[in-house]
Protein backbone atom coordinates (compact mmCIF):
# COMPACT_ATOMS: atom_id res chain seq x y z
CA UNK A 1 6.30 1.05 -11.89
CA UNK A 2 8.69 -1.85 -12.30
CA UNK A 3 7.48 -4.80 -13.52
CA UNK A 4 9.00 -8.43 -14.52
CA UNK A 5 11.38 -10.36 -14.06
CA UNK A 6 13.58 -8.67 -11.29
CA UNK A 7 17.24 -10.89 -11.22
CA UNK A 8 18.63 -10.46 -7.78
CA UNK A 9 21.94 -10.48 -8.74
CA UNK A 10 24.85 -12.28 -7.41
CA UNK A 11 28.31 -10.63 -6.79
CA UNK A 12 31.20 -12.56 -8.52
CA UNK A 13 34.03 -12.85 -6.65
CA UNK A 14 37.91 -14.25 -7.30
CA UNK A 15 39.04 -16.90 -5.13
CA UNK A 16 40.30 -14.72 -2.54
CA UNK A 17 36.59 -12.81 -2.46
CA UNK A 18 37.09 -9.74 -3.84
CA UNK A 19 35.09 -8.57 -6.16
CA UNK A 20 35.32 -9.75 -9.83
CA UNK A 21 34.39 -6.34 -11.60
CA UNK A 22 34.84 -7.79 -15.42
CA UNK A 23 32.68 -10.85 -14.17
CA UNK A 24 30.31 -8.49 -12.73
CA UNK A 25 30.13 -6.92 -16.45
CA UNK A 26 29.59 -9.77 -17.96
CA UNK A 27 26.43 -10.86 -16.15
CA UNK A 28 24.74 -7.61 -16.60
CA UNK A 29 25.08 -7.61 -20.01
CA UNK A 30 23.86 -10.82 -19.97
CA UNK A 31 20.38 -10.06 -18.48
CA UNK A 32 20.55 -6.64 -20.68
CA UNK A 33 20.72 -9.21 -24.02
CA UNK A 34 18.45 -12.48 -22.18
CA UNK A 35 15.42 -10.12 -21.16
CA UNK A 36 15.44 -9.63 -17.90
CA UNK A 37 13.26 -6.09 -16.49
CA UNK A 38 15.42 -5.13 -13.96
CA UNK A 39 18.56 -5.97 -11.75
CA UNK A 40 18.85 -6.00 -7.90
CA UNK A 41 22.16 -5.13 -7.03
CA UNK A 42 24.04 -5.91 -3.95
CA UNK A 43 20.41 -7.28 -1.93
CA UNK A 44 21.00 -10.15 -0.12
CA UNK A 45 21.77 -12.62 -2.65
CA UNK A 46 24.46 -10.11 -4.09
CA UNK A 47 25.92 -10.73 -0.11
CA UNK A 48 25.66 -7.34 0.81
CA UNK A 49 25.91 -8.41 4.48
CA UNK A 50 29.54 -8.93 3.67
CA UNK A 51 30.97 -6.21 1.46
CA UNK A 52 31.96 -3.53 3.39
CA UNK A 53 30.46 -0.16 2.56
CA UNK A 54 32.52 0.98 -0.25
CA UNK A 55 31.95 -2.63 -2.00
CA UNK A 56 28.67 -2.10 -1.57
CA UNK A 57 28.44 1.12 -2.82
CA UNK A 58 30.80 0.75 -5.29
CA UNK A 59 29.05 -2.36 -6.51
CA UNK A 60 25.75 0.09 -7.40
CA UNK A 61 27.48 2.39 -9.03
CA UNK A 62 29.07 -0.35 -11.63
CA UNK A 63 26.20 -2.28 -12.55
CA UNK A 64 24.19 1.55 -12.65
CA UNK A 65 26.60 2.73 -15.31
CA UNK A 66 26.88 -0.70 -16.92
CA UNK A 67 23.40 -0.88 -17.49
CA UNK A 68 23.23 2.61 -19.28
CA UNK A 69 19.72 3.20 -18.53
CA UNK A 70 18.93 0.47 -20.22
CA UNK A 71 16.78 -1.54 -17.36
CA UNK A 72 15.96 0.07 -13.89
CA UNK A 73 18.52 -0.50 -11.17
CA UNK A 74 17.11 -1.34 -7.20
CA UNK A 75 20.38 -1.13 -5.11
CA UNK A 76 20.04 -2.79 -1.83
CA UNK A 77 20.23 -0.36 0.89
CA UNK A 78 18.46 -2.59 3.90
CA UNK A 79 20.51 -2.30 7.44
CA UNK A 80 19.83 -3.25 10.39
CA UNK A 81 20.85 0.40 11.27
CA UNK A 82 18.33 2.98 10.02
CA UNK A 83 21.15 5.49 10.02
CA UNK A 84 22.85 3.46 7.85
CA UNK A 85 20.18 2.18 5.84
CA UNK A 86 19.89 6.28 5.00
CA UNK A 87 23.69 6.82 4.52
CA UNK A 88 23.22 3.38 1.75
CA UNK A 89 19.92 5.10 0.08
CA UNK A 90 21.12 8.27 0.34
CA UNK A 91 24.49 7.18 -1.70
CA UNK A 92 22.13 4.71 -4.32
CA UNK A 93 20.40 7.56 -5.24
CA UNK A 94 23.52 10.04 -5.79
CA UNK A 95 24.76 7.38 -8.60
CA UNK A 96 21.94 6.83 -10.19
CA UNK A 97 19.71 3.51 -8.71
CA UNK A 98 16.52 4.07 -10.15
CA UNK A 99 14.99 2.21 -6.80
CA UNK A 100 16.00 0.62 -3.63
CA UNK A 101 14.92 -2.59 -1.94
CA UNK A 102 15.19 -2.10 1.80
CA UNK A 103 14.69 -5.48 4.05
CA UNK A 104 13.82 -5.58 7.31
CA UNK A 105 16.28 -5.23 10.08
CA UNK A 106 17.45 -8.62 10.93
CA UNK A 107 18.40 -9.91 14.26
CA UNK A 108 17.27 -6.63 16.60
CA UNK A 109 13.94 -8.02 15.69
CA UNK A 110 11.95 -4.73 16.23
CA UNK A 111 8.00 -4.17 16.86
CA UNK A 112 5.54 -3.73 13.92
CA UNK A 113 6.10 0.19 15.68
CA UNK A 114 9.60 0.12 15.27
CA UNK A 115 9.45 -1.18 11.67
CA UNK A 116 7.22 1.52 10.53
CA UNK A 117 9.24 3.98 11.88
CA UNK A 118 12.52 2.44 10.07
CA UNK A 119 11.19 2.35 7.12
CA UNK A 120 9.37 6.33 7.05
CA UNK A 121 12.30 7.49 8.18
CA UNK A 122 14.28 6.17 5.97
CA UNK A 123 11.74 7.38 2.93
CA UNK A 124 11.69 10.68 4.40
CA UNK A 125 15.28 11.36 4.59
CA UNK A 126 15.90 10.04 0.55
CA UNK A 127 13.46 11.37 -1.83
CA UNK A 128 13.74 7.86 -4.39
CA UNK A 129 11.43 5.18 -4.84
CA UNK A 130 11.39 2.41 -2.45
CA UNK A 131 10.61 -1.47 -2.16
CA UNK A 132 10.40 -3.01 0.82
CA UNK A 133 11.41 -6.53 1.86
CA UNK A 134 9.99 -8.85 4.16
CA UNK A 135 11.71 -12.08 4.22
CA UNK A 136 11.40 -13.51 8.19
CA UNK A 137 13.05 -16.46 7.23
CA UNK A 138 16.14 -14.84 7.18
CA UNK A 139 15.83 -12.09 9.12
CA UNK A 140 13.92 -13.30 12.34
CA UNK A 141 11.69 -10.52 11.78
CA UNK A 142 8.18 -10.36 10.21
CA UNK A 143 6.29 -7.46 8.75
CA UNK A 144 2.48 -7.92 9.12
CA UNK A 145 0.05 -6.89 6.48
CA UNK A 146 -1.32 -3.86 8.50
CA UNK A 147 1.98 -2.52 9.17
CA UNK A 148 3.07 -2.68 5.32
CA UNK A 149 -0.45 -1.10 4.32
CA UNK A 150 0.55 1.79 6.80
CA UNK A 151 4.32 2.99 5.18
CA UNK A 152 2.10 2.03 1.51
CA UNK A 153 0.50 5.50 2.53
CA UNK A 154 4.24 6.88 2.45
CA UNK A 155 4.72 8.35 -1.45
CA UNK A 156 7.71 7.19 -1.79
CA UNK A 157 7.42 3.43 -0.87
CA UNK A 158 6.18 2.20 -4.02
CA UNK A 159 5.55 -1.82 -2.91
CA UNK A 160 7.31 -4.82 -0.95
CA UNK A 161 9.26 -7.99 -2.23
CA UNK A 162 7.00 -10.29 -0.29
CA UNK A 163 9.10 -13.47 0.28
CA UNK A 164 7.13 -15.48 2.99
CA UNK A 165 6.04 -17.70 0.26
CA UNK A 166 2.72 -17.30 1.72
CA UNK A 167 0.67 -16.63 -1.57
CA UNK A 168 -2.55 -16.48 0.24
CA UNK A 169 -1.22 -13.35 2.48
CA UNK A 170 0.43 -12.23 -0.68
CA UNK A 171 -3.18 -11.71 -2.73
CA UNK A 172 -4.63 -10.38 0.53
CA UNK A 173 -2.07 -7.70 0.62
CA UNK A 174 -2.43 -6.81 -3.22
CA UNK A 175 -6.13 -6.45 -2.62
CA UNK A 176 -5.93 -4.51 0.24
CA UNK A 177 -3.22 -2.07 -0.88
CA UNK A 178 -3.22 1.20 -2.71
CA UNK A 179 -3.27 0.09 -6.95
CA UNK A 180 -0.12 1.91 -7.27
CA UNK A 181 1.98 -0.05 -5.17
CA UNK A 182 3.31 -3.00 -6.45
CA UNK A 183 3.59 -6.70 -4.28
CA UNK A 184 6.61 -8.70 -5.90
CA UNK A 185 7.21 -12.04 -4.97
CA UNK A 186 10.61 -12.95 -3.44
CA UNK A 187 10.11 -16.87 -3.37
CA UNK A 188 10.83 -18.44 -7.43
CA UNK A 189 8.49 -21.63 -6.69
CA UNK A 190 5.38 -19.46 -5.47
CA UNK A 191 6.32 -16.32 -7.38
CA UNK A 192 3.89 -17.96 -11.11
CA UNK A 193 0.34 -17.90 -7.97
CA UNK A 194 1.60 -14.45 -6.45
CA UNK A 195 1.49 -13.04 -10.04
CA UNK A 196 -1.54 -15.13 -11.42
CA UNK A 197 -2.91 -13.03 -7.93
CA UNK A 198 -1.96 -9.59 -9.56
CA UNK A 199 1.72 -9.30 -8.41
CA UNK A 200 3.67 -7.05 -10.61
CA UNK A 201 6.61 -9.35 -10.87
CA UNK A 202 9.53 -11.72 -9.66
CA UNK A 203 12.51 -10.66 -7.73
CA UNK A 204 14.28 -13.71 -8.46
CA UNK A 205 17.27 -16.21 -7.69
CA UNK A 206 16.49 -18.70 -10.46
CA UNK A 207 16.73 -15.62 -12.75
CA UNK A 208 20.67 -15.53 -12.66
CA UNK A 209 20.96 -18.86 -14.32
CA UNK A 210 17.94 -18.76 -15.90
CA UNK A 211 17.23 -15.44 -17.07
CA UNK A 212 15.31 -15.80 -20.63
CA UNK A 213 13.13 -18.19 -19.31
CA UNK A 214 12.32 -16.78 -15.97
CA UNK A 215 11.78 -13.41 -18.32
CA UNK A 216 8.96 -15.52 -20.38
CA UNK A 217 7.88 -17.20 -17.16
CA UNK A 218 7.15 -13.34 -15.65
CA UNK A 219 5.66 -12.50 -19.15
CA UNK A 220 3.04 -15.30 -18.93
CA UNK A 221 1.91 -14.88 -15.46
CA UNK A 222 1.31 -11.29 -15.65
CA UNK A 223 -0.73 -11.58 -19.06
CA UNK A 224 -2.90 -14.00 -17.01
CA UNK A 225 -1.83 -16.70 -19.19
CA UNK A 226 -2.04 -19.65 -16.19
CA UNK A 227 -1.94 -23.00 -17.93
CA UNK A 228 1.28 -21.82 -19.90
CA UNK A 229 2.86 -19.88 -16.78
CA UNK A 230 2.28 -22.93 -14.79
CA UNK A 231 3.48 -25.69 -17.25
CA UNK A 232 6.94 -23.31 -17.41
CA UNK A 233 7.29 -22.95 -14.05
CA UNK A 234 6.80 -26.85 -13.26
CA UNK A 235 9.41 -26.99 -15.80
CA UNK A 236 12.00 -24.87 -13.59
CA UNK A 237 10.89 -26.40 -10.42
CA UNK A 238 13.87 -28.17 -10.24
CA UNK A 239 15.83 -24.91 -10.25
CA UNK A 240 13.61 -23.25 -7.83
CA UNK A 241 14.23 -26.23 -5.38
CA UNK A 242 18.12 -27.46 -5.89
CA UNK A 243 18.99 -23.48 -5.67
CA UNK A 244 18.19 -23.53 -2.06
CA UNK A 245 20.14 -26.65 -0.72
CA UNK A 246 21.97 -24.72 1.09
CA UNK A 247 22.06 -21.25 1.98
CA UNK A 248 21.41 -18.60 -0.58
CA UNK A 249 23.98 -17.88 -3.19
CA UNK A 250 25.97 -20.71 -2.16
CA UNK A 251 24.44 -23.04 -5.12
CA UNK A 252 23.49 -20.73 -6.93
CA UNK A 253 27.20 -19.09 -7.23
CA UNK A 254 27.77 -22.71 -7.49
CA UNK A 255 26.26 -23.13 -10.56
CA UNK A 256 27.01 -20.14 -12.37
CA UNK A 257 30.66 -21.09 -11.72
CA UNK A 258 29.30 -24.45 -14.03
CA UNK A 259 28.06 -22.73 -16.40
CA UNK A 260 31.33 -20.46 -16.79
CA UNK A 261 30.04 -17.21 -15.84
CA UNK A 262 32.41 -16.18 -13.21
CA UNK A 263 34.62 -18.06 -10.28
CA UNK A 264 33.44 -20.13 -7.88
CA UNK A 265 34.50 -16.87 -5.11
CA UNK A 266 31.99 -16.49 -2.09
CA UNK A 267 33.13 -14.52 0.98
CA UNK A 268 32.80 -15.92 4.58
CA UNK A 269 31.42 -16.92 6.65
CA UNK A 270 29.45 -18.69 3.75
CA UNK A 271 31.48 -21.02 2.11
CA UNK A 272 31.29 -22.87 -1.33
CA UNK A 273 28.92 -25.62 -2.02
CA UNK A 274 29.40 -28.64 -0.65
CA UNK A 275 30.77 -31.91 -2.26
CA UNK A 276 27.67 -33.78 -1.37
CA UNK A 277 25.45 -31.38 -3.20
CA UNK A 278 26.99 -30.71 -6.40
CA UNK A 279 25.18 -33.53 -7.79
CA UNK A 280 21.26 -32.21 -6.99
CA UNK A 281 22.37 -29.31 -8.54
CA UNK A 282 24.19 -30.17 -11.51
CA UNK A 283 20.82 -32.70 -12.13
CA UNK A 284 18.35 -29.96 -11.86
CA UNK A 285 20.51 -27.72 -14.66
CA UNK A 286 20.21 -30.52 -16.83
CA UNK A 287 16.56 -30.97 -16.12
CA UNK A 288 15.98 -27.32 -17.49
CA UNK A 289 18.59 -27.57 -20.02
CA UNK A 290 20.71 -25.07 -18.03
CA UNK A 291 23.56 -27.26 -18.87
């Protein structure tokens, strides 16, 4: 099972947005030498609704051979498309992703029927471990509890990156589902609760400009070690909040760009941070000695 702190990583770009492989490089060996468990690449904060399919796949296969088997790689293989969602998984696993984090389709905004059938199909067609992730404010589309303990019967889906920031459904679900499926949290200012609550870790934003700390922060939660976990995490509040100002990665490609670890490169439609909200970022680095 993967546990920890889970960096959903960002995709550097150059101006123009392609893809900034040497960035790209750079940043995993920096969560390979800061402590971070394992790397997301190309979910939704790596903008994988904008690479086209070679990008994306292509993407994978880097930070996969990068990492050297050195952390477990999740590729993000979520579509809107089960067919595609399979053609995604299917091509994860042929490189060597160790997992996949599927979310749900957005913006079809299927029953709890159709969702169940998305996501069996799409663990019956790949044989690799699977995560699902249920983030409705994004995707206009909610997962309920029941329907998530249904596909937790599926062997192959091995737990969700719950990111309702609901942790009182969160415990619910870990207490209801099978021990061997794992409830991440998707949502850095709830994620310290969800894992006081028994979730097995953090699939994190904060974590790309924060990495050692959100790595301790995992470490202290999990071990049951609540006044400490807390007192960190009230530390990086900041972080958790100013990250979000506008949509996600915009500040937080934003302020990776500050802290010189790639471009400031983002690919439209979303565009870089604004002006107005450099400053509430640029505070709440210095807050937790970011910068």
């Amino acid at each position: 099972m993967i546990t920890g702190s889970i960096v959903a990583l960002v995709t550097p770009m150059h101006s123009n947005g392609d893809v900034d492989w040497e960035a790209l490089d750079k940043l995993v060996d920096m969560h390979l030498d800061k402590g971070t468990d394992s790397i997301v690449a190309v979910g939704t904060t790596g903008e994988s609704a904008t690479l086209n399919c070679d990008e994306h796949c292509q993407v994978i296969k880097r930070v996969v051979d990068r990492v050297a088997g050195r952390m477990p790689v999740i590729a993000g293989t979520g579509a809107n498309s089960t067919a595609e969602a399979i053609e995604l998984t299917a091509e994860a696993k042929r490189v060597g992703a160790d997992a996949c984090l599927l979310v749900t389709p957005y913006y079809n905004k299927p029953t709890q029927e159709g969702l169940y059938q998305h996501f069996k199909a799409i663990a019956e067609a790949v044989d690799i471990d699977q995560i699902l992730y249920n983030v409705p404010g994004r995707t206009a589309c909610d997962m309920q509890t029941e329907t998530v303990l249904r596909l937790a019967e599926v062997p192959n889906i091995v737990g969700i990156k719950e990111a309702t920031g609901d942790v009182e459904r969160g415990v619910d679900l870990i207490q209801r589902a099978p021990e061997d499926f794992a409830v991440y949290s998707g949502d850095d200012p709830t994620a310290v609760e969800l894992m006081l609550g028994g979730g097995k870790g953090n699939i994190s934003v904060t974590a790309n400009v924060a990495p050692a700390e959100m790595s301790e922060l995992c470490r202290l939660a999990m071990a049951g070690e609540t006044e400490q976990a807390r007192d960190l995490n009230n530390r990086l509040m900041p972080l958790h909040e100013k990250l979000f100002v506008e949509a996600n990665p915009i500040p937080v490609k934003w302020a990776m760009a500050e802290m010189g670890l790639m471009g400031l490169g983002i690919r439209l439609p979303l565009t870089v941070l604004a002006d107005g909200c450099h400053a509430q970022v640029r505070e709440a680095m210095q807050k937790c000695d970011i910068i």
